[in-house]
Protein backbone atom coordinates (compact mmCIF):
# COMPACT_ATOMS: atom_id res chain seq x y z
CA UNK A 1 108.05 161.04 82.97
CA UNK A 2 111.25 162.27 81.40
CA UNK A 3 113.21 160.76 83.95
CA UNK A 4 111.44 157.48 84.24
CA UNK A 5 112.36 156.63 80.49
CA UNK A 6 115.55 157.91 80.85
CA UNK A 7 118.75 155.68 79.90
CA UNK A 8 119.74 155.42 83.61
CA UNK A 9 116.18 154.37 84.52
CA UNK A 10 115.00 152.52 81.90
CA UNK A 11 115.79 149.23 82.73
CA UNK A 12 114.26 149.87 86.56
CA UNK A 13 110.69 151.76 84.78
CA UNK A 14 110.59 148.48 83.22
CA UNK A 15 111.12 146.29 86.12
CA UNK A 16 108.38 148.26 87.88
CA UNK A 17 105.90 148.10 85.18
CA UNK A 18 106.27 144.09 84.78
CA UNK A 19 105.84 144.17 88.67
CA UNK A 20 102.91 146.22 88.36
CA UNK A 21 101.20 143.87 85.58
CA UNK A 22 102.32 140.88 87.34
CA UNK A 23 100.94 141.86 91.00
CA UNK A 24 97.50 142.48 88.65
CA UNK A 25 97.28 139.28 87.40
CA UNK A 26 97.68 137.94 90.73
CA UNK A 27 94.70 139.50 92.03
CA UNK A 28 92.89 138.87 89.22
CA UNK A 29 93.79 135.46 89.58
CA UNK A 30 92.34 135.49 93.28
CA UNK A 31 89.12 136.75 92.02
CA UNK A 32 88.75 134.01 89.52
CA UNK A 33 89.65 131.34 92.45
CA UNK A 34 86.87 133.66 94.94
CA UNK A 35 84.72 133.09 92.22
CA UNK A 36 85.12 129.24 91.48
CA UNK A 37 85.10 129.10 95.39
CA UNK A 38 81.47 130.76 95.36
CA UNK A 39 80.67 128.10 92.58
CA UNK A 40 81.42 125.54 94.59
CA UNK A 41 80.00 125.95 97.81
CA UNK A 42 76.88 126.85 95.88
CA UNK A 43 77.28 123.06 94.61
CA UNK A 44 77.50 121.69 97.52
CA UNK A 45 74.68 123.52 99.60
CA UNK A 46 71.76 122.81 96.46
CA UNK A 47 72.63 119.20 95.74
CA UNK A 48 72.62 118.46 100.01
CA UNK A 49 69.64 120.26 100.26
CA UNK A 50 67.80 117.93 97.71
CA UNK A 51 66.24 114.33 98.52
CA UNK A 52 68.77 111.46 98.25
CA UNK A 53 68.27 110.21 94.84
CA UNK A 54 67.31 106.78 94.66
CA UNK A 55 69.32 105.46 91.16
CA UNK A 56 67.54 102.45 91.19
CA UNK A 57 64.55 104.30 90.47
CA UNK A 58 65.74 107.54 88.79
CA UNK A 59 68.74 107.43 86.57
CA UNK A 60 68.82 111.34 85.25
CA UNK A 61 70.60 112.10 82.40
CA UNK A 62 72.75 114.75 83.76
CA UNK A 63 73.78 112.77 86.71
CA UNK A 64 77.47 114.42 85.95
CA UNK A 65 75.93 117.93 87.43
CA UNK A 66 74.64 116.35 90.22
CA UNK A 67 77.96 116.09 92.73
CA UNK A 68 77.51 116.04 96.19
CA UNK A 69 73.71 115.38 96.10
CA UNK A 70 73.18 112.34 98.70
CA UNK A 71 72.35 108.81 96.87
CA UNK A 72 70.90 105.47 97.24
CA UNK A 73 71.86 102.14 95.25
CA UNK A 74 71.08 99.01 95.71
CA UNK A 75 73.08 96.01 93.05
CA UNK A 76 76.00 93.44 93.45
CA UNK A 77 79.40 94.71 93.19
CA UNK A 78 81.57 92.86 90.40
CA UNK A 79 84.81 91.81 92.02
CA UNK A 80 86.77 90.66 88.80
CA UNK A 81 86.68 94.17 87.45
CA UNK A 82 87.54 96.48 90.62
CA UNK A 83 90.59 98.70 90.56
CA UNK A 84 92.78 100.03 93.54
CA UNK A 85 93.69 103.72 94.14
CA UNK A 86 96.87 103.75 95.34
CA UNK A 87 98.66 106.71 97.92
CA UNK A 88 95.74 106.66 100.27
CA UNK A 89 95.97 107.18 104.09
CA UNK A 90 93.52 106.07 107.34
CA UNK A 91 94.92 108.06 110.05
CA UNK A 92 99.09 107.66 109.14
CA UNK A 93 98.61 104.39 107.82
CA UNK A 94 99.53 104.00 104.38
CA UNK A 95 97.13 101.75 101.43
CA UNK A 96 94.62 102.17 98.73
CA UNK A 97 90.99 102.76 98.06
CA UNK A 98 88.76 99.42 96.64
CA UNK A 99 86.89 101.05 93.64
CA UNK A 100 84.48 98.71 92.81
CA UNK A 101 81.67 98.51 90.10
CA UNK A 102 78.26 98.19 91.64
CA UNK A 103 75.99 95.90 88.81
CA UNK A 104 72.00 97.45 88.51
CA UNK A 105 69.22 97.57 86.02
CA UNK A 106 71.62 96.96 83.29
CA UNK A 107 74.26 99.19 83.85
CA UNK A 108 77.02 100.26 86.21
CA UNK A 109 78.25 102.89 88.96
CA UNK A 110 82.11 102.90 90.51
CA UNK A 111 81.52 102.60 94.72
CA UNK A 112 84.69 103.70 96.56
CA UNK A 113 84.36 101.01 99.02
CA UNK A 114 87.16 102.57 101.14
CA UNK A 115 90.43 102.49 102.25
CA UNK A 116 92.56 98.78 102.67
CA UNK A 117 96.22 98.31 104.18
CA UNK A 118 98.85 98.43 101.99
CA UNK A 119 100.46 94.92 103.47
CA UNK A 120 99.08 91.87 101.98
CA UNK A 121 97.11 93.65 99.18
CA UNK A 122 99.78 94.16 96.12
CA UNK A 123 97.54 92.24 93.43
CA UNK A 124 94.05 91.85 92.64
CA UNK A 125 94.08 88.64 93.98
CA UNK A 126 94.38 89.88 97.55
CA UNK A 127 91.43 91.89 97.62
CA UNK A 128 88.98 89.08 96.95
CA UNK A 129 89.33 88.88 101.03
CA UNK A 130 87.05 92.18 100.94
CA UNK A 131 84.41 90.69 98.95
CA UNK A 132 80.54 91.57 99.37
CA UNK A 133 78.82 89.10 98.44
CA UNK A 134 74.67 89.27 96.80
CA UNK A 135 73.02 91.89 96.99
CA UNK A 136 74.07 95.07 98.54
CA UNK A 137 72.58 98.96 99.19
CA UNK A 138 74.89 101.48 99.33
CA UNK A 139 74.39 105.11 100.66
CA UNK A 140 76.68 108.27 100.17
CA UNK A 141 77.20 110.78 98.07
CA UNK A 142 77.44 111.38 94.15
CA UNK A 143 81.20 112.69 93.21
CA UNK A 144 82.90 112.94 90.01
CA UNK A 145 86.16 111.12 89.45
CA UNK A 146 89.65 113.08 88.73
CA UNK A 147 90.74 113.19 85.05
CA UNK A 148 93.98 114.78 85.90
CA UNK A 149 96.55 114.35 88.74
CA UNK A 150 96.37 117.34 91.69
CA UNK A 151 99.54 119.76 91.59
CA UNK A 152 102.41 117.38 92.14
CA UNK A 153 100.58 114.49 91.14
CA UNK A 154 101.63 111.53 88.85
CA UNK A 155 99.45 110.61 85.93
CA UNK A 156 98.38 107.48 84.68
CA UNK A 157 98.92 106.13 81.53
CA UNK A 158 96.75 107.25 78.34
CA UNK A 159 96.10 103.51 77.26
CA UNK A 160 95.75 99.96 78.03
CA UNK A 161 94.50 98.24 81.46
CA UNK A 162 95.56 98.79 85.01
CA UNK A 163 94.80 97.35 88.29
CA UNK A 164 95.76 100.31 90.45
CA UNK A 165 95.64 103.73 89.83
CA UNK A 166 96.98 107.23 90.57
CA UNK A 167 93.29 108.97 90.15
CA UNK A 168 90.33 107.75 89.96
CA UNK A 169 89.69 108.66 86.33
CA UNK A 170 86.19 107.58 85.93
CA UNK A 171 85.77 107.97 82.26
CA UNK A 172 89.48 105.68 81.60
CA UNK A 173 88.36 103.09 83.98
CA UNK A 174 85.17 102.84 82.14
CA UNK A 175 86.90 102.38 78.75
CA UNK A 176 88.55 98.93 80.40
CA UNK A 177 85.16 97.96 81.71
CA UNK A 178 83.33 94.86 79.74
CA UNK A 179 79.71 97.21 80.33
CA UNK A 180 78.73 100.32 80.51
CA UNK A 181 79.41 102.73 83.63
CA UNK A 182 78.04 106.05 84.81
CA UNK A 183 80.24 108.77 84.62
CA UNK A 184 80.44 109.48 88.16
CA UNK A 185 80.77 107.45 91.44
CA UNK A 186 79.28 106.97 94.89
CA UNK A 187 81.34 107.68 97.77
CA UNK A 188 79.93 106.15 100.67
CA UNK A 189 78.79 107.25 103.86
CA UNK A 190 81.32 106.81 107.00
CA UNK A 191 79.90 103.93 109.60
CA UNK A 192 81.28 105.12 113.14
CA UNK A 193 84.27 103.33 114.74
CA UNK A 194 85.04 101.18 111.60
CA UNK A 195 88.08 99.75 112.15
CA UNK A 196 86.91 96.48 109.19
CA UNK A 197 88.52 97.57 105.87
CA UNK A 198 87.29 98.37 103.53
CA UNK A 199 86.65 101.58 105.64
CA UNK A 200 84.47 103.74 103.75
CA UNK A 201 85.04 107.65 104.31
CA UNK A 202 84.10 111.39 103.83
CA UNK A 203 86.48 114.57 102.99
CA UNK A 204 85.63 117.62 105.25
CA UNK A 205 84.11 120.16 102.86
CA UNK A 206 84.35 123.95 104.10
CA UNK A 207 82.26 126.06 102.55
CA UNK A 208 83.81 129.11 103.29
CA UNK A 209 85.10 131.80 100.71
CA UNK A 210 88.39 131.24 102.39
CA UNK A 211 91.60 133.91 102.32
CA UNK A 212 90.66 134.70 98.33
CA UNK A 213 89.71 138.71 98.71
CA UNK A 214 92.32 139.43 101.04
CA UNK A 215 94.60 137.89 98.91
CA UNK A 216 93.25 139.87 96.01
CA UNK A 217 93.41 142.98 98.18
CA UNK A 218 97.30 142.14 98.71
CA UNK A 219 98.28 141.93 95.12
CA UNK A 220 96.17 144.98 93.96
CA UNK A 221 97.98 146.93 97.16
CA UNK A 222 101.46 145.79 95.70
CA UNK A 223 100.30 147.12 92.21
CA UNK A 224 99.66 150.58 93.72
CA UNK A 225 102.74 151.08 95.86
CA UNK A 226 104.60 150.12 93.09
CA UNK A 227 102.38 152.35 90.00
CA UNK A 228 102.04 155.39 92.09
CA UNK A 229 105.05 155.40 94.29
CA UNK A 230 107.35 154.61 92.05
CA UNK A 231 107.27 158.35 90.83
CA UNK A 232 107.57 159.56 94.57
CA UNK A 233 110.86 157.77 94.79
CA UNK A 234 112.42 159.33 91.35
CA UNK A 235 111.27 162.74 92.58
CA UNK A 236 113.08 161.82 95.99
CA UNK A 237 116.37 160.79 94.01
CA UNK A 238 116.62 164.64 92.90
């Protein structure tokens, strides 16, 4: 111990001990993500394993905790006030994503209607060409929109109107909408060998715990070695 705070080893007891804390942290940090990994998958598998709620029927109040669970709405979709998500990709073909509100029993729900080229589509204007018109039923799944960009990500401005977006920020696009809209959206189900955009899709969920405890297991290893071996090599130095 004498030696470790020593004036000639000061500086590197130091450096070891922030290593130590930091390579804690770390695996604490895994844990948390292990843990919000469990959450999630737990998500997934209770609201799939429920009946597809019908919305024209039930509206539940806590719709918002309901993400994932399949869904059923039938309405007409109001063109003038769609939006576009831009930076989105079918196969390596670069466009956007028609997000468009779906009008029924007095109120509102965002549909992702899918994915559109890029060429030809740079204004409003040019999506009319996608239109649905009358009455429609859409299928899919309930999903909650993304307030803030991913790591990396651009985000959109804090006020005023836009057309296209960087994230489909349900709560800001329904602060531009003329009527009220439910704070989540519908993303539809995938129709084999679509090649018609809009081409509605599906992300791949794994519902695994992925590399989270081994990860954990790494840090907490480095915060050992270093702790408890760090004395070893000060005893070896004599």
């Amino acid at each position: 111990m004498k030696k470790m705070f020593s004036r000639a080893w000061l500086l590197t007891t130091l450096l070891v001990f922030a290593g130590t804390a930091f390579c804690i942290r770390m695996g604490i940090w895994q844990l948390d993500r292990l843990e919000q990994r469990h959450a999630f998958n737990l998500q997934v598998e209770t609201m799939r394993a429920k009946e597809p709620l019908d919305l024209n029927q039930n509206l539940p109040d806590d719709i918002s905790s309901m993400e994932w669970r399949a869904v059923t709405v039938s309405g007409e979709y109001d063109f003038e006030n769609q939006v576009a998500l831009r930076n989105q990709y079918n196969g390596d073909q670069y466009g956007y994503h028609l997000i468009t509100p779906l009008l029924f029993n007095g109120t509102a729900v965002l549909v992702d209607r899918g994915w559109i080229p890029a060429d030809g589509n740079a204004v409003p204007a040019d999506w009319r060409k996608y239109d649905e018109a009358g009455q429609v039923t859409v299928t899919g799944q309930i999903r909650l929109g993304q307030e803030k960009p991913a790591f990396g990500g651009v985000a959109d401005a804090d006020t005023g109107s836009l057309d296209v977006w960087n994230n489909l920020n349900v709560v800001r696009i329904a602060e531009q909408s003329p009527y009220p809209i439910l704070t989540v959206y519908v993303q539809p189900n995938e129709v084999t060998n679509d090649t018609i955009p809009p081409i509605p899709f599906q992300p791949v969920v794994e519902l695994t715990e992925g590399s989270h405890s081994s990860y954990a297991l790494q840090w907490f290893s480095f915060a050992a070695i270093l702790f408890f071996g760090y004395p070893f090599f000060l005893r070896k130095q004599e």
